[in-house]
N, C-alpha and C. Protein backbone atom coordinates (compact mmCIF):
# COMPACT_ATOMS: atom_id res chain seq x y z
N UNK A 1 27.70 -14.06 29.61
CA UNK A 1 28.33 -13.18 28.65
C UNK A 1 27.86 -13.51 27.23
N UNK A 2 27.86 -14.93 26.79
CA UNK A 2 27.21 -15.46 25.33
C UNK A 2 25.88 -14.81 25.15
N UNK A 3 25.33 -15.07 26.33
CA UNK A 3 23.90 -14.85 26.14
C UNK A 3 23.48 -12.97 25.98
N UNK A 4 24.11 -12.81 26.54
CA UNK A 4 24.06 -10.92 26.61
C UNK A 4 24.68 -10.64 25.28
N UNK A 5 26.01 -11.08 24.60
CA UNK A 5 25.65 -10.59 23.48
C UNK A 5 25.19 -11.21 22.60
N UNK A 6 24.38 -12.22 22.11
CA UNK A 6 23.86 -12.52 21.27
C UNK A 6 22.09 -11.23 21.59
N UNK A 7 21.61 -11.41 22.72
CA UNK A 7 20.91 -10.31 22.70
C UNK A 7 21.33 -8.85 22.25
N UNK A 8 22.08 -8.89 22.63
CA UNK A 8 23.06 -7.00 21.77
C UNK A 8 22.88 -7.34 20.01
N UNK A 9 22.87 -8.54 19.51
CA UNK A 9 22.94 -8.72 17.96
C UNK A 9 22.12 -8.91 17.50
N UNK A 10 21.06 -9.76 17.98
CA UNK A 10 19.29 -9.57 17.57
C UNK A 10 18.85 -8.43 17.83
N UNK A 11 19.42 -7.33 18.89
CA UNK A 11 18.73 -6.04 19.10
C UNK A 11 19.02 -4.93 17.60
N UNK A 12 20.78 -5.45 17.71
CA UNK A 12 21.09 -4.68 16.43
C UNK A 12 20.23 -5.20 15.27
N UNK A 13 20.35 -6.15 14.89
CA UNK A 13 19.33 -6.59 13.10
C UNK A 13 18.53 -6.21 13.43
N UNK A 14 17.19 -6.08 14.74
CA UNK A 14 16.42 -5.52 14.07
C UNK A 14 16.19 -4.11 14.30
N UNK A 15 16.94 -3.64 14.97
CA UNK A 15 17.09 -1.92 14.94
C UNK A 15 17.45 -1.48 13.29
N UNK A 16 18.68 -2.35 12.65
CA UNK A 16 18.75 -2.39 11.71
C UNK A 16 17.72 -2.27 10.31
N UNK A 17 16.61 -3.28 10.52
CA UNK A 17 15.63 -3.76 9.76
C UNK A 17 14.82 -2.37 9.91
N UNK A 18 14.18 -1.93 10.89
CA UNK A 18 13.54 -0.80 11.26
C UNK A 18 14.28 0.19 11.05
N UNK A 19 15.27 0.34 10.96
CA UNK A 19 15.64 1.84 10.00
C UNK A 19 15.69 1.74 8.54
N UNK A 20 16.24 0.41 8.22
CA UNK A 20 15.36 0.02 7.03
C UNK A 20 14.14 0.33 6.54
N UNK A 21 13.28 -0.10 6.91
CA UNK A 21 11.78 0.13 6.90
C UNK A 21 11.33 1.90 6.97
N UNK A 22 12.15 2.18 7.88
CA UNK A 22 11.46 3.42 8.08
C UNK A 22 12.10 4.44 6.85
N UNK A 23 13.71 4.19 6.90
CA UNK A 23 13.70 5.13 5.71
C UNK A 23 13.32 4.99 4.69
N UNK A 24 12.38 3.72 4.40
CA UNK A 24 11.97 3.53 2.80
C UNK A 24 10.57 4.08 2.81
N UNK A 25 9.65 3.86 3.79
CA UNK A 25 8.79 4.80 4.30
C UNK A 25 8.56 6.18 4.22
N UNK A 26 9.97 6.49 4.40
CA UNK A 26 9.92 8.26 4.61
C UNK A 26 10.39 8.94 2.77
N UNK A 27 11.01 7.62 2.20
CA UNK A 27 11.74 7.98 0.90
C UNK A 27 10.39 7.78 -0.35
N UNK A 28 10.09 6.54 -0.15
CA UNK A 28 9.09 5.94 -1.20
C UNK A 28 7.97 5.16 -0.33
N UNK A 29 7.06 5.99 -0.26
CA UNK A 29 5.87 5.65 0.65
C UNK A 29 4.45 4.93 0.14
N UNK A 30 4.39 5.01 -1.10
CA UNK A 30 3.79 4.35 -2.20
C UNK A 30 4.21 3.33 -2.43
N UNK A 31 5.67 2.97 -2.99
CA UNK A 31 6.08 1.83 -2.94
C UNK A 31 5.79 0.87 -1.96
N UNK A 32 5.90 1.23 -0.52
CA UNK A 32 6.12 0.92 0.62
C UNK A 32 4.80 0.35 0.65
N UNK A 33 3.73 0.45 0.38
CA UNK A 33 2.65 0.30 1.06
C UNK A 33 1.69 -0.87 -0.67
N UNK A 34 2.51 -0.53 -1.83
CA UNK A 34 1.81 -0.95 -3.15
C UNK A 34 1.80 -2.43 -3.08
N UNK A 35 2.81 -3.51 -1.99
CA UNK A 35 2.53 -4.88 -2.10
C UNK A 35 1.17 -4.76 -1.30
N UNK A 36 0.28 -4.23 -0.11
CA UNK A 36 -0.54 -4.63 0.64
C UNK A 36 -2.34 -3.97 -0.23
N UNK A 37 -1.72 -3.99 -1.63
CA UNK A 37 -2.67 -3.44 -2.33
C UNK A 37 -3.28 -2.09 -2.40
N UNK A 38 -3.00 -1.22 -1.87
CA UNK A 38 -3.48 0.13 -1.49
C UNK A 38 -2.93 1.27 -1.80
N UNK A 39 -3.22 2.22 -2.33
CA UNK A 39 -2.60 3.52 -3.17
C UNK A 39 -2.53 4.61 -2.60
N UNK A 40 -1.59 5.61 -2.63
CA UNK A 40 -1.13 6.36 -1.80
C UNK A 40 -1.29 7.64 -2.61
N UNK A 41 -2.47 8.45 -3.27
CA UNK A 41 -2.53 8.80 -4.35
C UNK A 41 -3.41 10.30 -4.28
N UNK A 42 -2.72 10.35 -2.46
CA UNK A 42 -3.13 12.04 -2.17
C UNK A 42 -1.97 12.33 -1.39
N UNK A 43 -1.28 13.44 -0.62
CA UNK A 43 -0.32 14.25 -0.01
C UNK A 43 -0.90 13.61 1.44
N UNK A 44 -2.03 14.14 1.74
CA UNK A 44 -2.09 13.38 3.03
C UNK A 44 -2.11 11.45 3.30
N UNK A 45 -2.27 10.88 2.09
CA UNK A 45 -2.13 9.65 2.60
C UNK A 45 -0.32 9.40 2.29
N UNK A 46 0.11 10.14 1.81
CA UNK A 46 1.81 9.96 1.94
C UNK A 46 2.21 10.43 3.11
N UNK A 47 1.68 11.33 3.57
CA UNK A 47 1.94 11.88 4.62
C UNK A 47 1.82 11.07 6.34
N UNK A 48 0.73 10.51 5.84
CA UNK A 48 0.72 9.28 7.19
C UNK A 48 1.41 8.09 7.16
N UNK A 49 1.52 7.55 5.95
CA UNK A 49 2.40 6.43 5.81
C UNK A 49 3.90 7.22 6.04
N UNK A 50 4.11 7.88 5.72
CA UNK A 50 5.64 9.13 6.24
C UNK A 50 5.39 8.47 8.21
N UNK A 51 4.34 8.98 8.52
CA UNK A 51 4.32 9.04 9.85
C UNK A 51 4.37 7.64 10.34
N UNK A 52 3.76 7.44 10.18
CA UNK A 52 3.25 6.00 10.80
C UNK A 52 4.59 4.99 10.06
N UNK A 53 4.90 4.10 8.98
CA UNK A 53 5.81 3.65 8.76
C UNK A 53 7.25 4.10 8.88
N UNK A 54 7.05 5.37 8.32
CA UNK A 54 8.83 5.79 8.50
C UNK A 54 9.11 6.46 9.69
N UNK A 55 8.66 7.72 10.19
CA UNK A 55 8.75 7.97 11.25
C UNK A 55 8.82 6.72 12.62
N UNK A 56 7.72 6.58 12.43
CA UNK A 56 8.02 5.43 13.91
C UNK A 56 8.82 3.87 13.62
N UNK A 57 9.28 3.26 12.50
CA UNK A 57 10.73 2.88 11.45
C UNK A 57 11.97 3.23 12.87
N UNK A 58 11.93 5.02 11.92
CA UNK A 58 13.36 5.20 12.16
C UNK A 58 13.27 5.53 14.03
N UNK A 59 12.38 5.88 14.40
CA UNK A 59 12.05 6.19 16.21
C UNK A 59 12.59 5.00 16.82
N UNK A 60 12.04 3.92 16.39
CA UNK A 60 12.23 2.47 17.23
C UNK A 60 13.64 1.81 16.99
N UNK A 61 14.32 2.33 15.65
CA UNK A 61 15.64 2.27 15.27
C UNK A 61 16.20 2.94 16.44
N UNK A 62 15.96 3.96 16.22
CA UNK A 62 17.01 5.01 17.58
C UNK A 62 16.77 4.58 18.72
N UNK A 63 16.12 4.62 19.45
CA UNK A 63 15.26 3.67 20.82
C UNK A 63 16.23 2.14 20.82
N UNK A 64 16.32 1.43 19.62
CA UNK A 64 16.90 0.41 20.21
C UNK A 64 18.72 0.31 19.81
N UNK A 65 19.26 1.29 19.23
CA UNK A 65 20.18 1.77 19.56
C UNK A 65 20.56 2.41 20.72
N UNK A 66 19.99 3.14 21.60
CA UNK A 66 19.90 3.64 22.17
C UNK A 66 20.51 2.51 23.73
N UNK A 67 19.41 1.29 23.61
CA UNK A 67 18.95 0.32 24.24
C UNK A 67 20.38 -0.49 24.33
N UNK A 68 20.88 -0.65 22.97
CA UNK A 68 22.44 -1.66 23.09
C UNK A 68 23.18 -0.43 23.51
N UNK A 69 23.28 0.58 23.00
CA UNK A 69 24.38 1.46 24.15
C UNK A 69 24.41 1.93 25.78
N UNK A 70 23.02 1.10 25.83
CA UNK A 70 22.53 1.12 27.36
C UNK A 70 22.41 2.66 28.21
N UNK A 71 21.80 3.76 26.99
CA UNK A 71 21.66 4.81 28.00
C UNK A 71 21.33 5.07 28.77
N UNK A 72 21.72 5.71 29.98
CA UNK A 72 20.59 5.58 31.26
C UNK A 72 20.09 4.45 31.64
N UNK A 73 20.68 3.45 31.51
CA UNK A 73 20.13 2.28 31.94
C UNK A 73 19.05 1.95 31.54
N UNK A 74 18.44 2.29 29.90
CA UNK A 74 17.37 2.27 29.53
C UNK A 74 16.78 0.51 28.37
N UNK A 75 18.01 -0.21 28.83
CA UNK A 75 18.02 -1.68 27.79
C UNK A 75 16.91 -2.27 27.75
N UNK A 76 16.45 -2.65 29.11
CA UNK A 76 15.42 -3.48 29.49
C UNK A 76 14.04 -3.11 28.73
N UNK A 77 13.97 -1.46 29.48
CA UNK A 77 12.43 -0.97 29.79
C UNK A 77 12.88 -0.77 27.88
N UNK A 78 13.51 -0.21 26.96
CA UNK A 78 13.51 0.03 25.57
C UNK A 78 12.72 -1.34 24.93
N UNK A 79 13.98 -2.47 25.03
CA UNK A 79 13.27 -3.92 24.82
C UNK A 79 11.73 -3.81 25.04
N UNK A 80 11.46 -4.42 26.18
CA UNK A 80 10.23 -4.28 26.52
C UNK A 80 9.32 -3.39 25.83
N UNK A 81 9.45 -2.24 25.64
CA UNK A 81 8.40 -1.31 24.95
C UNK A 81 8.23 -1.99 23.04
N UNK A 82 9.52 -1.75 22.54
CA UNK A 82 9.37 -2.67 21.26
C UNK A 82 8.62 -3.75 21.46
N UNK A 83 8.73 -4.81 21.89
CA UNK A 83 8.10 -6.03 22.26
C UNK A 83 6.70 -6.09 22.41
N UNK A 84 6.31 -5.28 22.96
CA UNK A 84 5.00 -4.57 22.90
C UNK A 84 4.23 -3.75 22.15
N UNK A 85 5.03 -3.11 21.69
CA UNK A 85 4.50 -2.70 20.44
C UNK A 85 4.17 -3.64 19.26
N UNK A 86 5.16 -4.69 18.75
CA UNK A 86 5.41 -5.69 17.81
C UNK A 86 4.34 -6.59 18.66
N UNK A 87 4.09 -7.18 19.56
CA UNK A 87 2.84 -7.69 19.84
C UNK A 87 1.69 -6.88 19.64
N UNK A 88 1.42 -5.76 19.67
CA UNK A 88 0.12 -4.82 19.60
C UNK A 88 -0.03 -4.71 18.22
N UNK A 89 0.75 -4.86 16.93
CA UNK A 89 0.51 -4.63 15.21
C UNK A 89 0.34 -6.04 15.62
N UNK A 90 1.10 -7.27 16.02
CA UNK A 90 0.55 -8.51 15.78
C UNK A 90 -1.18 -8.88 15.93
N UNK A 91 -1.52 -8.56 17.04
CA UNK A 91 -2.65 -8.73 17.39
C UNK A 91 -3.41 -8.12 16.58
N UNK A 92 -3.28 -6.83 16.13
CA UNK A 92 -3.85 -6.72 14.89
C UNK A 92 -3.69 -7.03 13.87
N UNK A 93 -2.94 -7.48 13.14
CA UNK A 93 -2.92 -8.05 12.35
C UNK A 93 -3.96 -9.11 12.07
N UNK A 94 -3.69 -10.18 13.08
CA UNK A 94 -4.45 -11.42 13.86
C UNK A 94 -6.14 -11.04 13.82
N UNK A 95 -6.67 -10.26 14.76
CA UNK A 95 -7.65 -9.43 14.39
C UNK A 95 -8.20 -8.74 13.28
N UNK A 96 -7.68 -8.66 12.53
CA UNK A 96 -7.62 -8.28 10.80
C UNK A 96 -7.86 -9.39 10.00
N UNK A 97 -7.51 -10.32 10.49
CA UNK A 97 -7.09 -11.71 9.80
C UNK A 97 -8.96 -12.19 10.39
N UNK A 98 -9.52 -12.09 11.44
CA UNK A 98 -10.40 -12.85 11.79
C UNK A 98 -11.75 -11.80 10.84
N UNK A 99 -11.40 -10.73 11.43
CA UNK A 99 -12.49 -9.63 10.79
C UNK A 99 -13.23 -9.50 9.55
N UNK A 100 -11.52 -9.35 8.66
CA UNK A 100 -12.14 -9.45 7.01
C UNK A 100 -11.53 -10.53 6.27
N UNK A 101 -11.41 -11.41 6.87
CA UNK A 101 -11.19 -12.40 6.39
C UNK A 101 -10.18 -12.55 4.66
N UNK A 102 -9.18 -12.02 4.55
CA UNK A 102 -8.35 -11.92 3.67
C UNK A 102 -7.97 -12.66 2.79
N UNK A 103 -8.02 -12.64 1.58
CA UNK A 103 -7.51 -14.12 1.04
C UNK A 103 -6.32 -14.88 1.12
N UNK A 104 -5.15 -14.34 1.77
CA UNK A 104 -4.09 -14.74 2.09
C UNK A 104 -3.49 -14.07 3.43
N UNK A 105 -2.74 -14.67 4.39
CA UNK A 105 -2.59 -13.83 5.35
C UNK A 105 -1.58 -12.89 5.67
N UNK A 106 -1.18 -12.55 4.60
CA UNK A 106 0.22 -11.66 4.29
C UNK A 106 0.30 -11.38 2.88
N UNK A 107 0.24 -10.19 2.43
CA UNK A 107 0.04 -9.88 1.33
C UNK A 107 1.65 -10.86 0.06
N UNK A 108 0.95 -10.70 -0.89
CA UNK A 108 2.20 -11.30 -1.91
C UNK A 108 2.94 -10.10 -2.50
């Protein structure tokens, strides 16, 4: 029982965090993207950071809400898909990190 919900409360923060993320994405998409050095300084590059950060943000928010209310019996396979995903930006990241060799490995 401890253990099940402390998983229900790490699911919530970061469902939390990711709707975070995403609505700041979908609100201020420039901002969002101005610590990793890069300018957002046409309609279509707001427009993908819209997509890509906020949109899929607030998707994985709902998905893992979704996941602690256990729809359809969907907890596990939800988990799992996040998890995988967050390993698949890791690896790139990681891969990013080997490629162009960055001067720091996380922007300031």
């Amino acid at each position: 029982m401890e253990r099940e919900l402390m998983a229900t409360v790490v699911t919530i923060v970061v469902a939390v965090f990711f709707l975070g993320m995403g609505v700041y994405g979908l609100i201020a998409p420039a901002a969002l993207i101005g610590p990793f050095g890069m300018v957002a300084d046409s309609a279509e590059a707001r427009a993908e950071i819209r997509a890509v950060y906020g949109g899929f943000g607030v998707g994985i928010a709902v998905l893992l809400a979704l996941a602690v209310a256990d729809v359809g019996g969907i907890r596990r396979g939800a988990v799992v898909a996040v998890a995988a995903a967050l390993l698949g930006m890791a690896f790139g990241r990681l891969t990013a990190h080997v490629v162009e060799r960055p001067s720091a490995f996380y922007p300031s």
